[in-house]
C-alpha atoms as a PDB file:
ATOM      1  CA  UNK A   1    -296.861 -24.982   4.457  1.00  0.00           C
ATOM      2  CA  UNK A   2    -298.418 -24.890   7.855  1.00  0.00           C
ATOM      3  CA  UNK A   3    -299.845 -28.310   9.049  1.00  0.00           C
ATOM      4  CA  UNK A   4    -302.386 -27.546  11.607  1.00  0.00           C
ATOM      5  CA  UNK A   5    -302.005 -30.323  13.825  1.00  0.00           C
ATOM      6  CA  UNK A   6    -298.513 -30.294  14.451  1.00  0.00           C
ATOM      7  CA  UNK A   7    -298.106 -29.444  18.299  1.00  0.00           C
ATOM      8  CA  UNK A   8    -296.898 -25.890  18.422  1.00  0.00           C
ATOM      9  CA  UNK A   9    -293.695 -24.355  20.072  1.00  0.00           C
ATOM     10  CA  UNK A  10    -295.023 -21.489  22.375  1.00  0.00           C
ATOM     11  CA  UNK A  11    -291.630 -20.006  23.343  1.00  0.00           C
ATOM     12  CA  UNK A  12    -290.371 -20.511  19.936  1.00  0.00           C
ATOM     13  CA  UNK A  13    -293.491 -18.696  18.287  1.00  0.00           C
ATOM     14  CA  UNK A  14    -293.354 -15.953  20.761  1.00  0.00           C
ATOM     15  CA  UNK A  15    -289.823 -15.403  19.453  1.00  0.00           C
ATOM     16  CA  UNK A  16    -291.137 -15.651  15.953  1.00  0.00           C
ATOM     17  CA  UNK A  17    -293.902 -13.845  16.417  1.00  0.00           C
ATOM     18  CA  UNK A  18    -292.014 -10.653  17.450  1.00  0.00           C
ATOM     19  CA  UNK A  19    -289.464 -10.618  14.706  1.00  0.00           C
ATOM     20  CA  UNK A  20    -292.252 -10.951  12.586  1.00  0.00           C
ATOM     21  CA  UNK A  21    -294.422  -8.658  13.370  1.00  0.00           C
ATOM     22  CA  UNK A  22    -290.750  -5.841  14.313  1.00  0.00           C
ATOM     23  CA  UNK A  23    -289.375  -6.332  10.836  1.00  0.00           C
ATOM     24  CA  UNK A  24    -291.893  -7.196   7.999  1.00  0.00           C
ATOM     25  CA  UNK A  25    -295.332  -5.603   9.149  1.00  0.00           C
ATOM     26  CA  UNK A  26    -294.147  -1.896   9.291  1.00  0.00           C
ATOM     27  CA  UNK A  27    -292.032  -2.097   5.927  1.00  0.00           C
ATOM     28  CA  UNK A  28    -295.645  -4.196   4.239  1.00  0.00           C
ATOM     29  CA  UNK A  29    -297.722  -1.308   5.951  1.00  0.00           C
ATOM     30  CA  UNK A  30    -296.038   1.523   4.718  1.00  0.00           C
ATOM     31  CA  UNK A  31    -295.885  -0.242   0.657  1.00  0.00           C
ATOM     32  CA  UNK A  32    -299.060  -0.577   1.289  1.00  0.00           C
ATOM     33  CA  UNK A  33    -300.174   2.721   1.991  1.00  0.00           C
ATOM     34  CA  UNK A  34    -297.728   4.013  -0.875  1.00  0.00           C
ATOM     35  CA  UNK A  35    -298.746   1.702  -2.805  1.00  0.00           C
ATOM     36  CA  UNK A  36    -302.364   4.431  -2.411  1.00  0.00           C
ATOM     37  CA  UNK A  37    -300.436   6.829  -3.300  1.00  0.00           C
ATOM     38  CA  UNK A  38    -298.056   9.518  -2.139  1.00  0.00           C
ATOM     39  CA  UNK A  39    -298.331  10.067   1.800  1.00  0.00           C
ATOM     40  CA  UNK A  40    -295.430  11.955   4.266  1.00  0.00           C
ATOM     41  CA  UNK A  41    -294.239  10.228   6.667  1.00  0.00           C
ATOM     42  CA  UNK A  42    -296.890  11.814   9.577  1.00  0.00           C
ATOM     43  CA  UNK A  43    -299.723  11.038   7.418  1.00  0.00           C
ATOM     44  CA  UNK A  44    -298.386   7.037   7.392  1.00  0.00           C
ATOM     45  CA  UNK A  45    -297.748   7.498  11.268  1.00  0.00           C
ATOM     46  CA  UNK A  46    -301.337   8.935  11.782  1.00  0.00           C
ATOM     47  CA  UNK A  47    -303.274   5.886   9.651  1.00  0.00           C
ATOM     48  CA  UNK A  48    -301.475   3.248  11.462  1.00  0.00           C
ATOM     49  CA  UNK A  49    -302.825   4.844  15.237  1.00  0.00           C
ATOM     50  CA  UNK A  50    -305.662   5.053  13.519  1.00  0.00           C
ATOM     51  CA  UNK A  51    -306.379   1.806  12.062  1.00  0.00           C
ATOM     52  CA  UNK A  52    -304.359  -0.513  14.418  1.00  0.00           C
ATOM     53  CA  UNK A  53    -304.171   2.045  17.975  1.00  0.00           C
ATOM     54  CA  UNK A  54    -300.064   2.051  17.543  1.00  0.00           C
ATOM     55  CA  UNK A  55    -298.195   5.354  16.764  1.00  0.00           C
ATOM     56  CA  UNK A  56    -294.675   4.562  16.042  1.00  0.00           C
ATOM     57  CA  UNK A  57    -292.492   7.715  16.695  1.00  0.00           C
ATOM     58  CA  UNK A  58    -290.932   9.441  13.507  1.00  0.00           C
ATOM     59  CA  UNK A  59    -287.501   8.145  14.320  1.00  0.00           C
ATOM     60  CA  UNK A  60    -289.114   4.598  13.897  1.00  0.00           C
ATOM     61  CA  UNK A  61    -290.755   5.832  10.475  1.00  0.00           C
ATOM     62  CA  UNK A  62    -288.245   8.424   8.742  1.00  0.00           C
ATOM     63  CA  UNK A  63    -285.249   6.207   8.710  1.00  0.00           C
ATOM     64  CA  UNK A  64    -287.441   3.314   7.164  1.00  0.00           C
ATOM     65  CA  UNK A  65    -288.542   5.781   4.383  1.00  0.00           C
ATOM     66  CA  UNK A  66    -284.790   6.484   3.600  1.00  0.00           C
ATOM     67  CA  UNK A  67    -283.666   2.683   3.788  1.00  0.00           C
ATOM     68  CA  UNK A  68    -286.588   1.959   1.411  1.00  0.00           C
ATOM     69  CA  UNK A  69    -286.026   4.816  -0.545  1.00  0.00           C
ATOM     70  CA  UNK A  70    -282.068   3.812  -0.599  1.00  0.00           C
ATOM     71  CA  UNK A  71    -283.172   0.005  -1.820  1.00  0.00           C
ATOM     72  CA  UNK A  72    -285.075   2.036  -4.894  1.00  0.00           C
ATOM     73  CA  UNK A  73    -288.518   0.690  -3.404  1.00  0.00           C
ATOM     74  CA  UNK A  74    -289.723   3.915  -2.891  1.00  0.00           C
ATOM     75  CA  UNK A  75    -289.108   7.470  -4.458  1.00  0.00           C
ATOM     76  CA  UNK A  76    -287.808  10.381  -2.741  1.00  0.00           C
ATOM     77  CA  UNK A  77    -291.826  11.033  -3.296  1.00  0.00           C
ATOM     78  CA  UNK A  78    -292.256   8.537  -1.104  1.00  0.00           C
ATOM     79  CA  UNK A  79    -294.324   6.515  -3.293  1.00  0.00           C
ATOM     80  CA  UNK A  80    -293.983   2.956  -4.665  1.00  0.00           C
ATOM     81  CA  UNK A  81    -294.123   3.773  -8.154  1.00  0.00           C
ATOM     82  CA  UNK A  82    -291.301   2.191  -8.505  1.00  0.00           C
ATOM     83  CA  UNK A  83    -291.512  -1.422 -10.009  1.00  0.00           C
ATOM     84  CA  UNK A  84    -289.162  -2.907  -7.302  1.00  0.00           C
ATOM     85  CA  UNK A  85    -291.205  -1.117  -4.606  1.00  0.00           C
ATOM     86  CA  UNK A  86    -294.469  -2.952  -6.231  1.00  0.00           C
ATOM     87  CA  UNK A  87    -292.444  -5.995  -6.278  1.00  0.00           C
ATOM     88  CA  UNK A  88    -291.250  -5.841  -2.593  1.00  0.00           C
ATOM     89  CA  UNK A  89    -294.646  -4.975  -1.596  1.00  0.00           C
ATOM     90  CA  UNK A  90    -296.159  -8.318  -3.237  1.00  0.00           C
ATOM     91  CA  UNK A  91    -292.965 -10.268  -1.749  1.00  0.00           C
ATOM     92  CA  UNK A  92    -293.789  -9.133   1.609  1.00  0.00           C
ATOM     93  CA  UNK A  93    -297.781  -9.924   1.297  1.00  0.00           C
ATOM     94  CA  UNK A  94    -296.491 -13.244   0.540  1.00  0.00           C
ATOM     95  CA  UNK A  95    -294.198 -13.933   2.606  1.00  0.00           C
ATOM     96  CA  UNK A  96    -295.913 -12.406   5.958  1.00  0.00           C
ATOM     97  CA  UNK A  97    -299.618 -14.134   5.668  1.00  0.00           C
ATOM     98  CA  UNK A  98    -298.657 -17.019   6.393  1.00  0.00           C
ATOM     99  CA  UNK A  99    -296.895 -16.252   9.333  1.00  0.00           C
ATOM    100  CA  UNK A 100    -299.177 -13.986  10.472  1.00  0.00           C
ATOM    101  CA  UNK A 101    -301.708 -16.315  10.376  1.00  0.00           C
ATOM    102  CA  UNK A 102    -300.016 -18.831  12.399  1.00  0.00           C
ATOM    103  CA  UNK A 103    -298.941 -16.023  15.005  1.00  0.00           C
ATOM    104  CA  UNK A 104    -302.990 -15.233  15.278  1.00  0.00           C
ATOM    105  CA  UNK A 105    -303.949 -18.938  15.846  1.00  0.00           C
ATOM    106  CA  UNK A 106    -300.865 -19.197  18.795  1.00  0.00           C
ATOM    107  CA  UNK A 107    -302.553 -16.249  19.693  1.00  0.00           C
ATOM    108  CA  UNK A 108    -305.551 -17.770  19.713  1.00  0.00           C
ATOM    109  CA  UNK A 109    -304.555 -21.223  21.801  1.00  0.00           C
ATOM    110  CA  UNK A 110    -303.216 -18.621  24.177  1.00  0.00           C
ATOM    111  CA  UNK A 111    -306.576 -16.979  24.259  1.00  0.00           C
ATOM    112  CA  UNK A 112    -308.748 -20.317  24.693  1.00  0.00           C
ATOM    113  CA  UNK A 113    -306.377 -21.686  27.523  1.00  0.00           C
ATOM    114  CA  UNK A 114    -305.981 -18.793  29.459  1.00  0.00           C
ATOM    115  CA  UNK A 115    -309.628 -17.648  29.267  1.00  0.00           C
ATOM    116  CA  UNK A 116    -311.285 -20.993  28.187  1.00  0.00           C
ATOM    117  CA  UNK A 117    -312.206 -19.673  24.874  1.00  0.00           C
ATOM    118  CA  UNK A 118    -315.614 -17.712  25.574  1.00  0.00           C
ATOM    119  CA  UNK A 119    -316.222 -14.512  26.386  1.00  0.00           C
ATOM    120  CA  UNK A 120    -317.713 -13.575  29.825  1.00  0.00           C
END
């Protein structure tokens, strides 16, 4: 578990942080949004510009769908009706908070050094 007041490695975080954020958040996002219900792959590419302002390009997308679909986690549907898709889905939530979490507070000493922690 993460103990807040252990110092923090910037450099190593920043490396964490990015491998993160590359590999699990895309795969969570799009279980999540099948996890809605059907969606193509432009509609998932359209609600993540929308909801986070990034637009990864369908080469980015399309070969996830087909790895995930290849693992069984997602039908040719792409939908997680599938139980191992609802499985990976929870296994991701899990295993990403956390880390996201602690990527958002080195964020966040970032945010207070460089700019003192107040808006202006």
């Amino acid at each position: 578990m993460d103990d807040p007041g252990r110092p923090i490695d910037l450099y190593d975080e920043h490396s964490r942080a990015a491998t993160i954020l590359l590999r699990g958040y895309l795969r969570l996002y799009i279980l999540e949004q099948l996890h809605g219900g059907p969606s193509t792959g432009a509609e998932i590419v359209e609600r993540l510009h929308q909801s986070c302002a990034w637009k990864p390009s369908p080469g980015t997308i399309y070969p996830l769908l087909r790895r995930l679909e290849r693992e069984g986690l997602v039908e040719s549907r792409w939908d997680t009706d599938s139980e191992r898709g609802e499985e990976e889905r929870i296994e991701l939530r899990q295993k990403l908070e956390p880390q996201l979490r602690r990527t958002l507070r080195v964020l966040q000493l970032h945010i207070d050094f460089l700019f003192g922690g107040g808006s202006q």
